[in-house]
Protein backbone atom coordinates (compact mmCIF):
# COMPACT_ATOMS: atom_id res chain seq x y z
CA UNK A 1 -23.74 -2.54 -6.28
CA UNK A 2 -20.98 -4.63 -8.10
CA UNK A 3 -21.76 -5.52 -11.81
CA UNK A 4 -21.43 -9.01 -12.76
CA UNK A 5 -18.01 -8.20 -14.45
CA UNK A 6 -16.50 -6.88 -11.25
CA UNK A 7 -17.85 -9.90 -9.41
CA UNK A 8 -16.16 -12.10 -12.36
CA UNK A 9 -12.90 -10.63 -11.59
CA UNK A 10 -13.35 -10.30 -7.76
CA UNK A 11 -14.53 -14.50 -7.46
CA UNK A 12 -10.82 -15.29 -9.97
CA UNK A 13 -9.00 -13.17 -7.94
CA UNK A 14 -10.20 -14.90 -5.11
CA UNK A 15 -9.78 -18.41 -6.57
CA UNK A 16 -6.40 -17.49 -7.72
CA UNK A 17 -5.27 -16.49 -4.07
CA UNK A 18 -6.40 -19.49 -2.26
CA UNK A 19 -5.17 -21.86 -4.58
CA UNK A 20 -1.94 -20.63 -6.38
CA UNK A 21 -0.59 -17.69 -3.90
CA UNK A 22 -1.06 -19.17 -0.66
CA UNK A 23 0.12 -22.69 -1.11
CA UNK A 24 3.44 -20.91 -2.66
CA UNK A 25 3.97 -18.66 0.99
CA UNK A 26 6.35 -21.02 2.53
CA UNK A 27 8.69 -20.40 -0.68
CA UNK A 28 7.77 -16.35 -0.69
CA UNK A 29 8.95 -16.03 2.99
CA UNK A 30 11.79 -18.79 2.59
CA UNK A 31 13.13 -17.16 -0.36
CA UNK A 32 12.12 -13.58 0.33
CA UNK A 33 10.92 -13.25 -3.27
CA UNK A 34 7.73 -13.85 -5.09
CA UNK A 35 7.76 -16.74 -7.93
CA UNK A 36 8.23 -15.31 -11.44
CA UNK A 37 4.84 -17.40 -12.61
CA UNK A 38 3.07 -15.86 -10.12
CA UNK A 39 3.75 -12.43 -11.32
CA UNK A 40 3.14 -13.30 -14.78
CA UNK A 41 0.15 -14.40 -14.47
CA UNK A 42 -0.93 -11.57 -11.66
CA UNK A 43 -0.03 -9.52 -15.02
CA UNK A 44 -2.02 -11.51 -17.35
CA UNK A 45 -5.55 -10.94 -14.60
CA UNK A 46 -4.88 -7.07 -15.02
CA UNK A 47 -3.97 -7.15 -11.34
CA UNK A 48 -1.15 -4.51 -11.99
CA UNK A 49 -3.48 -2.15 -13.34
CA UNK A 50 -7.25 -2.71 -11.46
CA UNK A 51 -7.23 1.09 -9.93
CA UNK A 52 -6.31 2.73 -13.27
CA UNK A 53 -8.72 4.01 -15.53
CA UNK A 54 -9.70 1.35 -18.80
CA UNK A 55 -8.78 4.36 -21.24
CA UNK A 56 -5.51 4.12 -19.89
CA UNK A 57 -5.29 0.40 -19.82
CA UNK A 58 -6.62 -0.43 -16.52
CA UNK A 59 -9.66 -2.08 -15.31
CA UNK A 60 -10.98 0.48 -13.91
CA UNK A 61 -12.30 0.01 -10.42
CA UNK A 62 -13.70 2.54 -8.35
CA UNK A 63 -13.34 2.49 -4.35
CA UNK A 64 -15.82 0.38 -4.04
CA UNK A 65 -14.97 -2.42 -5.99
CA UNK A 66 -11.50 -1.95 -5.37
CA UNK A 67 -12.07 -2.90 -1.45
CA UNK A 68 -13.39 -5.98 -2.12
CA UNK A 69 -10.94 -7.19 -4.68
CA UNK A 70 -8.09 -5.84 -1.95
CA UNK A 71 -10.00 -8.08 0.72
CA UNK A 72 -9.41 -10.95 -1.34
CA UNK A 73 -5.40 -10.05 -1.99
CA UNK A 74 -5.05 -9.25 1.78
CA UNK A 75 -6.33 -12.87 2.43
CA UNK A 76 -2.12 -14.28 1.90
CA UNK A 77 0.86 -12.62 2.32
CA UNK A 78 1.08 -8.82 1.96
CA UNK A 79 4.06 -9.29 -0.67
CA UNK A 80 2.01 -9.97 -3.11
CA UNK A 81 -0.09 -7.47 -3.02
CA UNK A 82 2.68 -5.26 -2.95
CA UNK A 83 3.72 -6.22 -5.87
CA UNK A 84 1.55 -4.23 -7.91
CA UNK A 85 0.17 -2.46 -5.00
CA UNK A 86 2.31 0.61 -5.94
CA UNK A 87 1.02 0.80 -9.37
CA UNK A 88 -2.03 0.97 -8.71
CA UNK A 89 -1.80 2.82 -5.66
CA UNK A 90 0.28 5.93 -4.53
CA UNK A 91 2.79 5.61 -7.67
CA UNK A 92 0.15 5.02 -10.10
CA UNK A 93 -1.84 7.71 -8.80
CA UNK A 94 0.30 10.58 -8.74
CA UNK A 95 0.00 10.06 -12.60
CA UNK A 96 -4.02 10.23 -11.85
CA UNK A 97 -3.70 12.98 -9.74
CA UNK A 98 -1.49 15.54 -11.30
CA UNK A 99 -0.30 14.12 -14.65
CA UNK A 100 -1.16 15.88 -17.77
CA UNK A 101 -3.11 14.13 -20.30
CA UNK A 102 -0.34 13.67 -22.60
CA UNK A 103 1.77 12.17 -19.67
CA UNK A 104 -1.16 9.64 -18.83
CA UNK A 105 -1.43 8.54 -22.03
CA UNK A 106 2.35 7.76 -22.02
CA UNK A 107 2.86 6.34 -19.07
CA UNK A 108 0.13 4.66 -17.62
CA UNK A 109 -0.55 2.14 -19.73
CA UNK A 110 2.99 0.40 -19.58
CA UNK A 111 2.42 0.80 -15.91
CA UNK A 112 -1.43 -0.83 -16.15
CA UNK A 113 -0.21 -3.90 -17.89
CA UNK A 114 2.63 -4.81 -15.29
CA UNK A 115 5.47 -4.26 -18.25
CA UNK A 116 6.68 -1.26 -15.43
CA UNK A 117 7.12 -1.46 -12.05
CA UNK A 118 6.51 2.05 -10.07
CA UNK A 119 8.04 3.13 -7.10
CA UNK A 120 6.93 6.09 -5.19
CA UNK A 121 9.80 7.75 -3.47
CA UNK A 122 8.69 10.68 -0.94
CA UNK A 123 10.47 9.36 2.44
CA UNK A 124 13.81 10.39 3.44
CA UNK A 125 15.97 9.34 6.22
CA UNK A 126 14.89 12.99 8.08
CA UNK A 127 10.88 13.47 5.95
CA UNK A 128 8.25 11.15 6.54
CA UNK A 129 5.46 11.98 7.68
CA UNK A 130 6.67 15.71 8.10
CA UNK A 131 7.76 16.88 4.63
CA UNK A 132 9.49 20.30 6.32
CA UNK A 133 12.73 17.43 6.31
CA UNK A 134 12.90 17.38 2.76
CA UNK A 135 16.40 17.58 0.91
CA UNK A 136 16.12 15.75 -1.92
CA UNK A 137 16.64 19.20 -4.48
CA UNK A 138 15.81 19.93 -7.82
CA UNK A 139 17.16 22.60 -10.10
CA UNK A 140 16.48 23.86 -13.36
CA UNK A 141 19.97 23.62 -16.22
CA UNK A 142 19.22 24.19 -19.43
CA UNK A 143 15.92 22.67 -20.75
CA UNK A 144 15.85 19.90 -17.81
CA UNK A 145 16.45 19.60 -14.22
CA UNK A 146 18.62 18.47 -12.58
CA UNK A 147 18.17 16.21 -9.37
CA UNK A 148 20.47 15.10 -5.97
CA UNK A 149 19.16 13.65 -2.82
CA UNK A 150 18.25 10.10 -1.46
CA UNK A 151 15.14 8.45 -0.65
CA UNK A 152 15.01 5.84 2.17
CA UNK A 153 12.64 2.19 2.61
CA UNK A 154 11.36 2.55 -1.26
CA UNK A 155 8.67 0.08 -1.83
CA UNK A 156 9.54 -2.10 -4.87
CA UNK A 157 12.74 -0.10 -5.70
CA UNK A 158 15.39 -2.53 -6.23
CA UNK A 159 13.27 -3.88 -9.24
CA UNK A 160 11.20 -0.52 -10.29
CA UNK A 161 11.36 0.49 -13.67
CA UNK A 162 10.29 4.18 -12.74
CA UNK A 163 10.35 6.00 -9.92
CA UNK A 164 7.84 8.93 -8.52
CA UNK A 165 10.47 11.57 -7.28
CA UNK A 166 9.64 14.32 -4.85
CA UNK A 167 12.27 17.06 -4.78
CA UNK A 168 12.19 20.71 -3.83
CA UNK A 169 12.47 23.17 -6.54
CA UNK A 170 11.79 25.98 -4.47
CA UNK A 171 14.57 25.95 -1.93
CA UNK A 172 13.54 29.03 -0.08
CA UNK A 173 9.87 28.06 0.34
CA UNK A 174 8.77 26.56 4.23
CA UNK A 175 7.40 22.84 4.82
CA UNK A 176 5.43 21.54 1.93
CA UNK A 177 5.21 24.44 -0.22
CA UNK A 178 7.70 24.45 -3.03
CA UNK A 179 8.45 20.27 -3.76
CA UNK A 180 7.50 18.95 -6.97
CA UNK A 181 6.73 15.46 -8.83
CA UNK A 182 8.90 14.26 -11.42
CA UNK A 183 8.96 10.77 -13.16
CA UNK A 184 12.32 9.54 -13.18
CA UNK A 185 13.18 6.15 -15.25
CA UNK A 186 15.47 3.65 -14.31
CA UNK A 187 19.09 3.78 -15.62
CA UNK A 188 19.55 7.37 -16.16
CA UNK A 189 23.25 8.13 -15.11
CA UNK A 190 23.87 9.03 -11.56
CA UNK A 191 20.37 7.14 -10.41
CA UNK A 192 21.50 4.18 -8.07
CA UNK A 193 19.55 1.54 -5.67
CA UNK A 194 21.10 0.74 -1.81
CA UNK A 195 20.67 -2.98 -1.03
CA UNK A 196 17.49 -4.33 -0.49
CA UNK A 197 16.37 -3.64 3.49
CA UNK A 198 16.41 -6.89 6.05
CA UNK A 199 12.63 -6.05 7.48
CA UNK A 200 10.56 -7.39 10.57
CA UNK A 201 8.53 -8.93 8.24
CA UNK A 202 6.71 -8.87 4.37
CA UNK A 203 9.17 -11.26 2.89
CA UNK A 204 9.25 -10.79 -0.95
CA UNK A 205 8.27 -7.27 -0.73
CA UNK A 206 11.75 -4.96 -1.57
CA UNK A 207 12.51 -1.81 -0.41
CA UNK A 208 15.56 0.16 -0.64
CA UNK A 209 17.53 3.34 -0.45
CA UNK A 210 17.85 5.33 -3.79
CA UNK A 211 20.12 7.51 -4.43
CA UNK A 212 20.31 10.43 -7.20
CA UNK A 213 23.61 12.44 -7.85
CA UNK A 214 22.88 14.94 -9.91
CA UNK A 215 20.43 13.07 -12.03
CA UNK A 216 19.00 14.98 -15.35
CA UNK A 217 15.82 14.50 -16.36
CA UNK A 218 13.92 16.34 -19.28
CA UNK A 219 11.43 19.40 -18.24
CA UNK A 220 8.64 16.92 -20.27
CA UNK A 221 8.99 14.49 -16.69
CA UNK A 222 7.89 17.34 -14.29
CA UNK A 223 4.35 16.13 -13.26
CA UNK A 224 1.90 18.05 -14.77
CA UNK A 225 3.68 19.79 -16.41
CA UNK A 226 4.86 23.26 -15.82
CA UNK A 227 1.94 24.34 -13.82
CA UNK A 228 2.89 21.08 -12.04
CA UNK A 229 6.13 22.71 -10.71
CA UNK A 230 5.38 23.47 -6.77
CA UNK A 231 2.41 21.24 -6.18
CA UNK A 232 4.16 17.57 -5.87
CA UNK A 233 3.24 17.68 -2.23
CA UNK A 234 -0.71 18.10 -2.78
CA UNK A 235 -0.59 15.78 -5.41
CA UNK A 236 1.21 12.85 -2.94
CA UNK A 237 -1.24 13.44 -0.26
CA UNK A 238 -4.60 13.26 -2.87
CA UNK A 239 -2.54 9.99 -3.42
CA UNK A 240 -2.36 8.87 0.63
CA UNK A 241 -6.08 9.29 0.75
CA UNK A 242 -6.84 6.65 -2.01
CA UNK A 243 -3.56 4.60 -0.36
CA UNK A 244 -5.48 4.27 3.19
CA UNK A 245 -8.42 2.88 2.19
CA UNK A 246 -6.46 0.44 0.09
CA UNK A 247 -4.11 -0.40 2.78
CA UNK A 248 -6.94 -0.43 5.21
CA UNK A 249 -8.67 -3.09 3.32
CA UNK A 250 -5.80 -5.47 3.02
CA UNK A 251 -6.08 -5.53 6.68
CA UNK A 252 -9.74 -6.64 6.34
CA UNK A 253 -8.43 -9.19 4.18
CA UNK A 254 -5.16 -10.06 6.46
CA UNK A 255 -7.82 -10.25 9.40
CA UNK A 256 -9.96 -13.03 7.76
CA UNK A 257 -6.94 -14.95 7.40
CA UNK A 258 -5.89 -15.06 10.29
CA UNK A 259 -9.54 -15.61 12.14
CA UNK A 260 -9.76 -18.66 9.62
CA UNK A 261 -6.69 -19.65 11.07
CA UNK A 262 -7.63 -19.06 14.68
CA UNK A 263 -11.04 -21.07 14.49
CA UNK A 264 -9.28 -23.74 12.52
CA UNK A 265 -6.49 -24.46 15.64
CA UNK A 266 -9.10 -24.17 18.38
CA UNK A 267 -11.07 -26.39 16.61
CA UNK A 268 -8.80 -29.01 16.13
CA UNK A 269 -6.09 -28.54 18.89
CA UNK A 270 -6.86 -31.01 21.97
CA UNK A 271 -5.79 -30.07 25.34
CA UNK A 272 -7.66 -31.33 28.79
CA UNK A 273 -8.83 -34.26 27.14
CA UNK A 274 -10.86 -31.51 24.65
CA UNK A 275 -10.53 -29.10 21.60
CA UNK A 276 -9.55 -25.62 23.19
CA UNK A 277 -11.90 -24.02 21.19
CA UNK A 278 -14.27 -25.37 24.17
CA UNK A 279 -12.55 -23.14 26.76
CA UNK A 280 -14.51 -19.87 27.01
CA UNK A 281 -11.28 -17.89 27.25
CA UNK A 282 -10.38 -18.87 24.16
CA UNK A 283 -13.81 -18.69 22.71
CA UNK A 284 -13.62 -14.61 23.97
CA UNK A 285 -10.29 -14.34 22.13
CA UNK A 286 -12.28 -15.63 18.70
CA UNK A 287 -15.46 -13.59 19.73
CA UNK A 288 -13.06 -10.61 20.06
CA UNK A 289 -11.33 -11.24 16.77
CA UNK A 290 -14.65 -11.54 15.12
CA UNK A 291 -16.06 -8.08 16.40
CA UNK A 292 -13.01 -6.53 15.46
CA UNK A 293 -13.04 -7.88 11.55
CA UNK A 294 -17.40 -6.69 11.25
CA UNK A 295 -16.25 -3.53 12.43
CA UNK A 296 -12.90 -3.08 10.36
CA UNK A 297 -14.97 -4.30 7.09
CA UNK A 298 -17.57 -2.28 7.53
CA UNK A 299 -15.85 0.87 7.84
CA UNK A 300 -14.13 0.38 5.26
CA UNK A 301 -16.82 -0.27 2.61
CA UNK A 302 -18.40 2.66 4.30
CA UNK A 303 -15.72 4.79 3.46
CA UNK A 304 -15.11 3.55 0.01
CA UNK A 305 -18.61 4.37 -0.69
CA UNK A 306 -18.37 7.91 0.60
CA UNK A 307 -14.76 8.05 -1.45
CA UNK A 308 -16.56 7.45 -4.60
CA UNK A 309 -19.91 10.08 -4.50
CA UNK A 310 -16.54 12.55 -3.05
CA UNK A 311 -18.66 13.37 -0.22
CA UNK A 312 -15.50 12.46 2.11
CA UNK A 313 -11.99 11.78 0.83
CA UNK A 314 -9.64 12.87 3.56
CA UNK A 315 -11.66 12.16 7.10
CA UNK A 316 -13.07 8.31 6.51
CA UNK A 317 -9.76 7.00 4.65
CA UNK A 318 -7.80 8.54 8.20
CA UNK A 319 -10.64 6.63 10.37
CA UNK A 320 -10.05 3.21 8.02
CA UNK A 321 -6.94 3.09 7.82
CA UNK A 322 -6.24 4.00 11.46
CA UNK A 323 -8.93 1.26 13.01
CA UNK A 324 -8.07 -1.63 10.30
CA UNK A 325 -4.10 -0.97 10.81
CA UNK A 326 -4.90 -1.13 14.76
CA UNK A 327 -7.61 -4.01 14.38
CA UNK A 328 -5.43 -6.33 12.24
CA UNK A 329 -2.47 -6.03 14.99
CA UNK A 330 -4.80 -7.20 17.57
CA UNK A 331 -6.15 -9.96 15.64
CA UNK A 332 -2.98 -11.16 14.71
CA UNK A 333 -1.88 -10.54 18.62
CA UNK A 334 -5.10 -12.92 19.66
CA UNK A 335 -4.38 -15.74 17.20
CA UNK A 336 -0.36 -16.32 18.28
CA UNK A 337 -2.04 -16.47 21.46
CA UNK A 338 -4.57 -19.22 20.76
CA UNK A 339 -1.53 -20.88 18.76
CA UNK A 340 -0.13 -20.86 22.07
CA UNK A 341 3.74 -22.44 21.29
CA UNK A 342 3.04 -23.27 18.18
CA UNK A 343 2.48 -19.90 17.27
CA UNK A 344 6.15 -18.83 17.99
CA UNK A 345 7.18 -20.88 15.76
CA UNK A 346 8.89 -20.13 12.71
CA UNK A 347 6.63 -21.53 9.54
CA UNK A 348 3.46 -21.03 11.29
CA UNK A 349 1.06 -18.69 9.18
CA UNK A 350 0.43 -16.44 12.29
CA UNK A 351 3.29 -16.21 13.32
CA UNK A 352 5.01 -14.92 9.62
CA UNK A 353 1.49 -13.03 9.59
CA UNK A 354 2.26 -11.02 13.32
CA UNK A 355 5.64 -9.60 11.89
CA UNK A 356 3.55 -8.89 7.87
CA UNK A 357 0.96 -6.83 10.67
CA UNK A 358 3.07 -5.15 12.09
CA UNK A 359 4.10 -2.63 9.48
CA UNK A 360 0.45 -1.37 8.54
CA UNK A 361 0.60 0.95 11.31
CA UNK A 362 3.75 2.47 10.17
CA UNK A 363 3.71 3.36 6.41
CA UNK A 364 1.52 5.26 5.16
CA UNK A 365 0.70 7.46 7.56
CA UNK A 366 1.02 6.27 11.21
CA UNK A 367 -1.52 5.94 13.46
CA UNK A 368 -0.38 8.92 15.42
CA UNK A 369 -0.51 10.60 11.66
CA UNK A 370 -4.09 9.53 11.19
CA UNK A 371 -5.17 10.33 15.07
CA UNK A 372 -3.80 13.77 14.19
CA UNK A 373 -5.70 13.82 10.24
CA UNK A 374 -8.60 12.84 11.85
CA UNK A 375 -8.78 15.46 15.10
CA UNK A 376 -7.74 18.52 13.03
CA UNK A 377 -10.08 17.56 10.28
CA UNK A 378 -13.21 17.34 12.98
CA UNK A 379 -11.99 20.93 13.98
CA UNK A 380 -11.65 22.39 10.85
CA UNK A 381 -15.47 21.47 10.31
CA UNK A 382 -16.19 22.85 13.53
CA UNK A 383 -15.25 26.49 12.00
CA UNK A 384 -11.23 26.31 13.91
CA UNK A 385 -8.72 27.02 11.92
C-alpha cells in the first residue's frame, strides 16, 4: 500500500508529465536535447534522487512505489526519464550497493539533488553482456590507481559529472572475477568524452564513448573501499536487478501511451464512410495491445513487491524486464499499424515512440540475456549446477 505522501508525489509527477513534458516532445526530438527548465524543475520534484535513500538526500522509494512513479515517467519520451534515470538507477546504485558509508555520505547526496549527473560505464566495444571482454585496466602507483581503457554508448556521458568505472585490477583473474568499481569525476587529466552517438531513436538522451589514458584517481574512489577491490562486477549486477524492473516499468508506462494513442486514431480516423475503430481487425489490434499492457503491469508490480520483502531479486526482474521490453515493441508495432500512413510519418508520436521502443530490448540486458537469467536461474533451483 502507497502512503498518502507517495501518492502526493506519484499524482505531481503525473500532472507534471502530461502537461509540461509531453507538450515540449516535438522540441526534445527536434532538438535532440531536453529544455533546461524542464530539468530544473525535474530537480526541484526530487526526481533525480526518488530511488535513493532520504538519509542520503533522496526520497526514498522502495520497488514498489518506484514502479508506479516510473509508469507515470514512461508515459512521454524515454529521454526524460533518462535524465536522471542513471542516478537513481544503475549509477546511483553501485553507491547503494557497494559504497562504504563514508563514500555514501559524500557522494550521494550531490547525486540525489540533481547538482551531479552519474554515468555508469561497464560496456566496452568487445564486454557487454559478457564481462570476460573486459580491458579497461586498473593498476595500483603509489597511493592511487591508475586507469586506461574506453567505455562505449555511455548513458548521459557527454554531460556526467561522475562516472561509475569498471576496470580490472586483477589482470590474471578469468571472466568476472578480478574488476573493480571506482568513482571517477569529471575533468581529471587524461579523462575524455567521444562525440555524442547518432541513435535509432531516444532523442535528448546522450551517450558516448569515454576514454581514460592513464587516468589517476585516489585509493579513497575504489568502491567500497579496499575490501571493495575485486567485487565491482557483483556489485554492477545487484545494480541490473533493481535496473530491470525500472526499465521494465517505463515500458508499462511507454505502453499506455501509446494504447492512448491507438484508441484515440481509431476513434477519430474515418475511412469507409466510418471511424476504423469499427473494423474488428483493428478492434483485435487494440484488444491485443490491451492484453499485452494488464499483463506487462501486472508483472511488474508483482515483481516489485517480491523485490522489496527480498523473497526474489534476480528471477522476477529477468521475467519483467524480458516480457515488458518484448510487450512494449509489439504495442508500439500494433499502433504504427492502426496509424496506417500516418504512422510513418515523421512527427507522429508512434512513430518517434517505435524507434524510443526499440532499444529496451537491447540495454540492459537483452532479451536473449534475460531468456538465459531466467532458464539457468529455474535450474539452479531445481538442484543443477
Amino acid at each position: 500500500m502507497l502512503d498518502d505522501e507517495v501518492r502526493q508525489i506519484i499524482a505531481a509527477t503525473r500532472r507534471f508529465v502530461r502537461e509540461r513534458v509531453v507538450p515540449a516532445e516535438p522540441t526534445i526530438d527536434d532538438t535532440d536535447a531536453i529544455p533546461a527548465d524542464l530539468r530544473r524543475e525535474a530537480a526541484e520534484m526530487g526526481l533525480f534522487g526518488f530511488a535513493i535513500p532520504e538519509e542520503y538526500g533522496g526520497l526514498g522509494l522502495d520497488m514498489s512505489a518506484e514502479v508506479r512513479l516510473v509508469f507515470e515517467l514512461g508515459y512521454t519520451t524515454p529521454a526524460f526519464r533518462s535524465m536522471f534515470g542513471t542516478n537513481n538507477g544503475i549509477a546511483g546504485h553501485v553507491l547503494l550497493e557497494g559504497a562504504t558509508e563514508e563514500q555514501k555520505k559524500a557522494y550521494l547526496p550531490p547525486i540525489a539533488s540533481g547538482e551531479w549527473t552519474a554515468s555508469f560505464a561497464l560496456t566496452e566495444e568487445n564486454a557487454g553482456s559478457d564481462p570476460s571482454g573486459l580491458t579497461t585496466a586498473a593498476r595500483r602507483d603509489g597511493d592511487g590507481w591508475v586507469i586506461s581503457g574506453s567505455k562505449r554508448f555511455i548513458t548521459n556521458a557527454p554531460l556526467a559529472d561522475v562516472f561509475m568505472v569498471f576496470a580490472r585490477t586483477d589482470p590474471d583473474a578469468a571472466g568476472a572475477r578480478g574488476i573493480t568499481a571506482f568513482m571517477v569525476e569529471r575533468g581529471l587529466p587524461g579523462l575524455s568524452i567521444g562525440p555524442k552517438d547518432h541513435k535509432m531513436g531516444q532523442a535528448g538522451a546522450w551517450t558516448a564513448d569515454v576514454h581514460l589514458d592513464d587516468v589517476r584517481v585516489p585509493a579513497s574512489t575504489v568502491i567500497g573501499g579496499e575490501e571493495g577491490v575485486g567485487r565491482g562486477y557483483a556489485t554492477a549486477m545487484r545494480c541490473l536487478a533493481h535496473g530491470r524492473v525500472h526499465i521494465a516499468a517505463l515500458c508499462v508506462g511507454l505502453s499506455q501511451r501509446l494504447l492512448d494513442e491507438s484508441v484515440s486514431y481509431a476513434a477519430s480516423r474515418v475511412q469507409g464512410g466510418g471511424v476504423i475503430g469499427t473494423h474488428q481487425l483493428v478492434q483485435g489490434l487494440l484488444a491485443d495491445s490491451a492484453t499485452d499492457l494488464y499483463a506487462a503491469r501486472a508483472l511488474v508490480t508483482d515483481v516489485a513487491a517480491r523485490y522489496d520483502d527480498g523473497s526474489d531479486t534476480r528471477l522476477g526482474p529477468s521475467c519483467a524486464k524480458y516480457f515488458a521490453s518484448e510487450a512494449v515493441g509489439r504495442i508500439a508495432d500494433r499502433a504504427v499499424q492502426i496509424h496506417g500512413g500516418a504512422g510513418y510519418m515523421h512527427g507522429v508520436p508512434v512513430e518517434r515512440f517505435y524507434r524510443d521502443a526499440r532499444l529496451f530490448r537491447i540495454y540492459e540486458g537483452t532479451s536473449q540475456i534475460q531468456q538465459i537469467v531466467i532458464a539457468r536461474e529455474l535450474l539452479r533451483n531445481a538442484g543443477v549446477r
